[in-house]
Protein backbone atom coordinates (compact mmCIF):
# COMPACT_ATOMS: atom_id res chain seq x y z
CA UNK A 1 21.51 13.14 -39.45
CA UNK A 2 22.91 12.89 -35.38
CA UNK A 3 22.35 16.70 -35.58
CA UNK A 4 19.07 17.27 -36.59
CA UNK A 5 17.66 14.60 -34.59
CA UNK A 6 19.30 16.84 -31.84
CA UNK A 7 18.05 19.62 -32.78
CA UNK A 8 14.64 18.01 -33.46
CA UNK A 9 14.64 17.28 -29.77
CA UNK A 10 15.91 20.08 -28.62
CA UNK A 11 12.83 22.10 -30.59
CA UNK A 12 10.50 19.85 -29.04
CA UNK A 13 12.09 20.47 -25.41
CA UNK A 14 11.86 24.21 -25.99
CA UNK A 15 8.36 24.08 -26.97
CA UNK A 16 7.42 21.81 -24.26
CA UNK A 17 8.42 24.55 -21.69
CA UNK A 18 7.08 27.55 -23.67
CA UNK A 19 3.55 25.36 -23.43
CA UNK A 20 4.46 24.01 -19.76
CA UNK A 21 4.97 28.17 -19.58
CA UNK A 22 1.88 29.31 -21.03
CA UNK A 23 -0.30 27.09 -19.02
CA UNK A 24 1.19 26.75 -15.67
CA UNK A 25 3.29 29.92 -15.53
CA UNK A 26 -0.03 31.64 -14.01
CA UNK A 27 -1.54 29.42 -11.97
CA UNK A 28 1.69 29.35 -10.41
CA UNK A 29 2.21 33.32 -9.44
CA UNK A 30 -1.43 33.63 -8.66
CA UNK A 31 -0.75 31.20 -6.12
CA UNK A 32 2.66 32.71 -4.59
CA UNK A 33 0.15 36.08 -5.25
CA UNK A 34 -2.79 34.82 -3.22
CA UNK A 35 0.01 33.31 -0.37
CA UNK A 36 1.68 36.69 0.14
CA UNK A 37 -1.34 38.33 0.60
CA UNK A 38 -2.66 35.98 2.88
CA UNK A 39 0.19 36.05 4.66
CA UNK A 40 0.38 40.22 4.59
CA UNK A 41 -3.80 39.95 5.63
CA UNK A 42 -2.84 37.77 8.69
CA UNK A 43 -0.29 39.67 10.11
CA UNK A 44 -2.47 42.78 10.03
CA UNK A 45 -5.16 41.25 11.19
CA UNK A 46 -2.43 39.79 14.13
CA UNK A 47 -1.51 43.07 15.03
CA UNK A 48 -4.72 44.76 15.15
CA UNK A 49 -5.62 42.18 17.79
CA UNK A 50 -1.95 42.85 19.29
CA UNK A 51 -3.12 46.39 19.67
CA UNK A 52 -7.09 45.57 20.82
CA UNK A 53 -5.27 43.18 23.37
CA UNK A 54 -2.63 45.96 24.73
CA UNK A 55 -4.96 49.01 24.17
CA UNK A 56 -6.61 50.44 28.01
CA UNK A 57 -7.68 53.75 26.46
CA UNK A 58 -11.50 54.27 27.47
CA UNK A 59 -13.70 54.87 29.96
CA UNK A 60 -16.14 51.95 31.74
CA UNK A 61 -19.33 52.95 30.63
CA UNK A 62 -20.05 54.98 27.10
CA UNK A 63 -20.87 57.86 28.47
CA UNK A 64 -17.52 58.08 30.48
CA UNK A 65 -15.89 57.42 26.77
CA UNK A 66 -17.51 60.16 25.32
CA UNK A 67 -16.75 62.54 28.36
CA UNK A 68 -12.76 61.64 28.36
CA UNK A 69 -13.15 62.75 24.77
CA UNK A 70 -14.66 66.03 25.03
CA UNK A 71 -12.30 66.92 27.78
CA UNK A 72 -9.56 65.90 25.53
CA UNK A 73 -11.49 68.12 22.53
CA UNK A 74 -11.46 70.60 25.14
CA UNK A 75 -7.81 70.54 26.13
CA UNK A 76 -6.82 70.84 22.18
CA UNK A 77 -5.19 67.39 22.40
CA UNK A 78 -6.06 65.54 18.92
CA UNK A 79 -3.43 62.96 19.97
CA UNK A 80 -5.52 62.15 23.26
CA UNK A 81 -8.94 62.44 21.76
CA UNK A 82 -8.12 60.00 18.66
CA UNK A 83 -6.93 57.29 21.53
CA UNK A 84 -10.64 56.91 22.37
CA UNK A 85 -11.08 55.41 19.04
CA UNK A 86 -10.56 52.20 17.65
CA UNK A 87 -6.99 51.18 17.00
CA UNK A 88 -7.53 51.11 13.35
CA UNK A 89 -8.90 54.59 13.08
CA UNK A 90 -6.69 56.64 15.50
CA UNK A 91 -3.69 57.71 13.21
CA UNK A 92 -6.64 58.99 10.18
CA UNK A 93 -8.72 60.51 13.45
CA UNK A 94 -5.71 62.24 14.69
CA UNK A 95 -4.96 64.03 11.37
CA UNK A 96 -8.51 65.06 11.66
CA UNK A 97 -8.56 66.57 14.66
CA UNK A 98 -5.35 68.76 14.05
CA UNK A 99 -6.88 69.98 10.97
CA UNK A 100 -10.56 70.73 13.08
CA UNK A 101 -8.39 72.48 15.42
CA UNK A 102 -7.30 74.95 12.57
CA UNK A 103 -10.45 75.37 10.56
CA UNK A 104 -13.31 75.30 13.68
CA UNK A 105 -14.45 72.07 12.97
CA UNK A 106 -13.76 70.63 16.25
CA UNK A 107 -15.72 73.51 18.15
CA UNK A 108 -18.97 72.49 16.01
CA UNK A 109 -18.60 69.27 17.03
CA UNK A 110 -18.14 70.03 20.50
CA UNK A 111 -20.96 72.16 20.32
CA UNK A 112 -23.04 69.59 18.96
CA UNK A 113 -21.93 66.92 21.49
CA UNK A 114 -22.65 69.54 24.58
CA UNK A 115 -26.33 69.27 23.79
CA UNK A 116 -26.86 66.98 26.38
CA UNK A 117 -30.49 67.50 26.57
CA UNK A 118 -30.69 66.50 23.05
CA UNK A 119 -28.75 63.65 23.49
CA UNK A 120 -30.72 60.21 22.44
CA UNK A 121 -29.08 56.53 23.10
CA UNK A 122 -30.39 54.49 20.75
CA UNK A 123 -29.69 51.20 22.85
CA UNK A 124 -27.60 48.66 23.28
CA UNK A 125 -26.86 45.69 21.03
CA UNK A 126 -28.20 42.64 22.33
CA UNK A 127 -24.78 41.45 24.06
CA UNK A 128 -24.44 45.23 25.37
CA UNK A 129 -20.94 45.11 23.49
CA UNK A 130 -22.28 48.43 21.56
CA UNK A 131 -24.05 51.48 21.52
CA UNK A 132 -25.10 54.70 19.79
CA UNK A 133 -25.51 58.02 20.05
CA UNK A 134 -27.58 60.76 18.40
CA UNK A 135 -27.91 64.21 19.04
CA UNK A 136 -30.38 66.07 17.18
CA UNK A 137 -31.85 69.66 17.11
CA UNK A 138 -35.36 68.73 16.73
CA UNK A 139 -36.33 66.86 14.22
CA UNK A 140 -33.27 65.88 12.15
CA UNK A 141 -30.59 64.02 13.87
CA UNK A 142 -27.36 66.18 14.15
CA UNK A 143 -24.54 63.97 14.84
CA UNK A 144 -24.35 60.18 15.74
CA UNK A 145 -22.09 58.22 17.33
CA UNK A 146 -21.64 54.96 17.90
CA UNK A 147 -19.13 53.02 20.56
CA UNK A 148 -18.01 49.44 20.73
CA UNK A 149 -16.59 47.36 24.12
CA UNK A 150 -13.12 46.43 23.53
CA UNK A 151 -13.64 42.38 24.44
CA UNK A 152 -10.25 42.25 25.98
CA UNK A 153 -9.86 45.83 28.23
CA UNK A 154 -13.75 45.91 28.54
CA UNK A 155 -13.23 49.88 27.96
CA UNK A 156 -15.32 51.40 25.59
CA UNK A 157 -14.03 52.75 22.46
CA UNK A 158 -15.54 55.14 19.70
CA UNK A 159 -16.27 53.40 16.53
CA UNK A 160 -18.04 55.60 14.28
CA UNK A 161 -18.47 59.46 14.49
């Protein structure tokens, strides 16, 4: 009788943890789930501000940007043109560039960018923290780019192209 009150219990105990399982077993990963993510999110987001804080790359004014970067077009140095980006989007620009270098890409968009007569800024945002560029051939609109003021350096860096 001892034995299968004890294994009455011990049913009862197992069962108890398969439903304390079934119920709580996911709530409790999603929330380790949701903390290392938050935790991998913050310390991206910590060093993308690391590198906006340590980054001098730029020129002072947009236009001085955008003429460090043809030069560096110019010179064939992908490494030097994608450091007038954003820190996010230098290593993908890079890449870019190298591969422009082989298959012409980079001389239409230098062409493009030499237009200076058909060069159009758009404006400023109302802080002046961005700007953007289009250069058109007439009536459609060619290529546009647009450059953001790194808030820490005060240097302005390409955003979009």
């Amino acid at each position: 009788m001892k034995k299968k009150i004890w294994l009455l219990v011990g049913l009862v105990i197992l069962l108890l943890a398969i439903v304390w399982g079934v119920v709580w077993g996911p709530q409790t990963f999603s929330f380790y789930w949701y903390e290392y993510l938050n935790r991998k999110h913050l310390a991206e987001f910590e060093a993308l501000e690391e590198a906006y804080r340590m980054d001098t790359n730029g020129g002072e004014t947009p236009e001085e940007t955008l003429d460090l970067f043809v030069e560096a077009l110019e010179a064939g140095d992908a490494g030097l043109a994608a450091s007038y980006f954003v820190p996010e989007k230098r290593g993908e620009m890079e890449k870019q560039f190298k591969a422009g270098f082989e298959s012409g890409g980079v001389e239409l968009l230098l062409g493009e960018v030499k237009k200076e007569e058909e060069k159009h800024v758009l404006g400023y945002d109302i802080e002046g923290n961005s700007v953007r560029f289009e250069f058109s051939d007439g009536d459609s609109v060619g290529l546009t780019i647009d450059l953001i003021k790194n808030p820490n350096s005060q240097k302005w860096l390409i955003e979009s192209l």
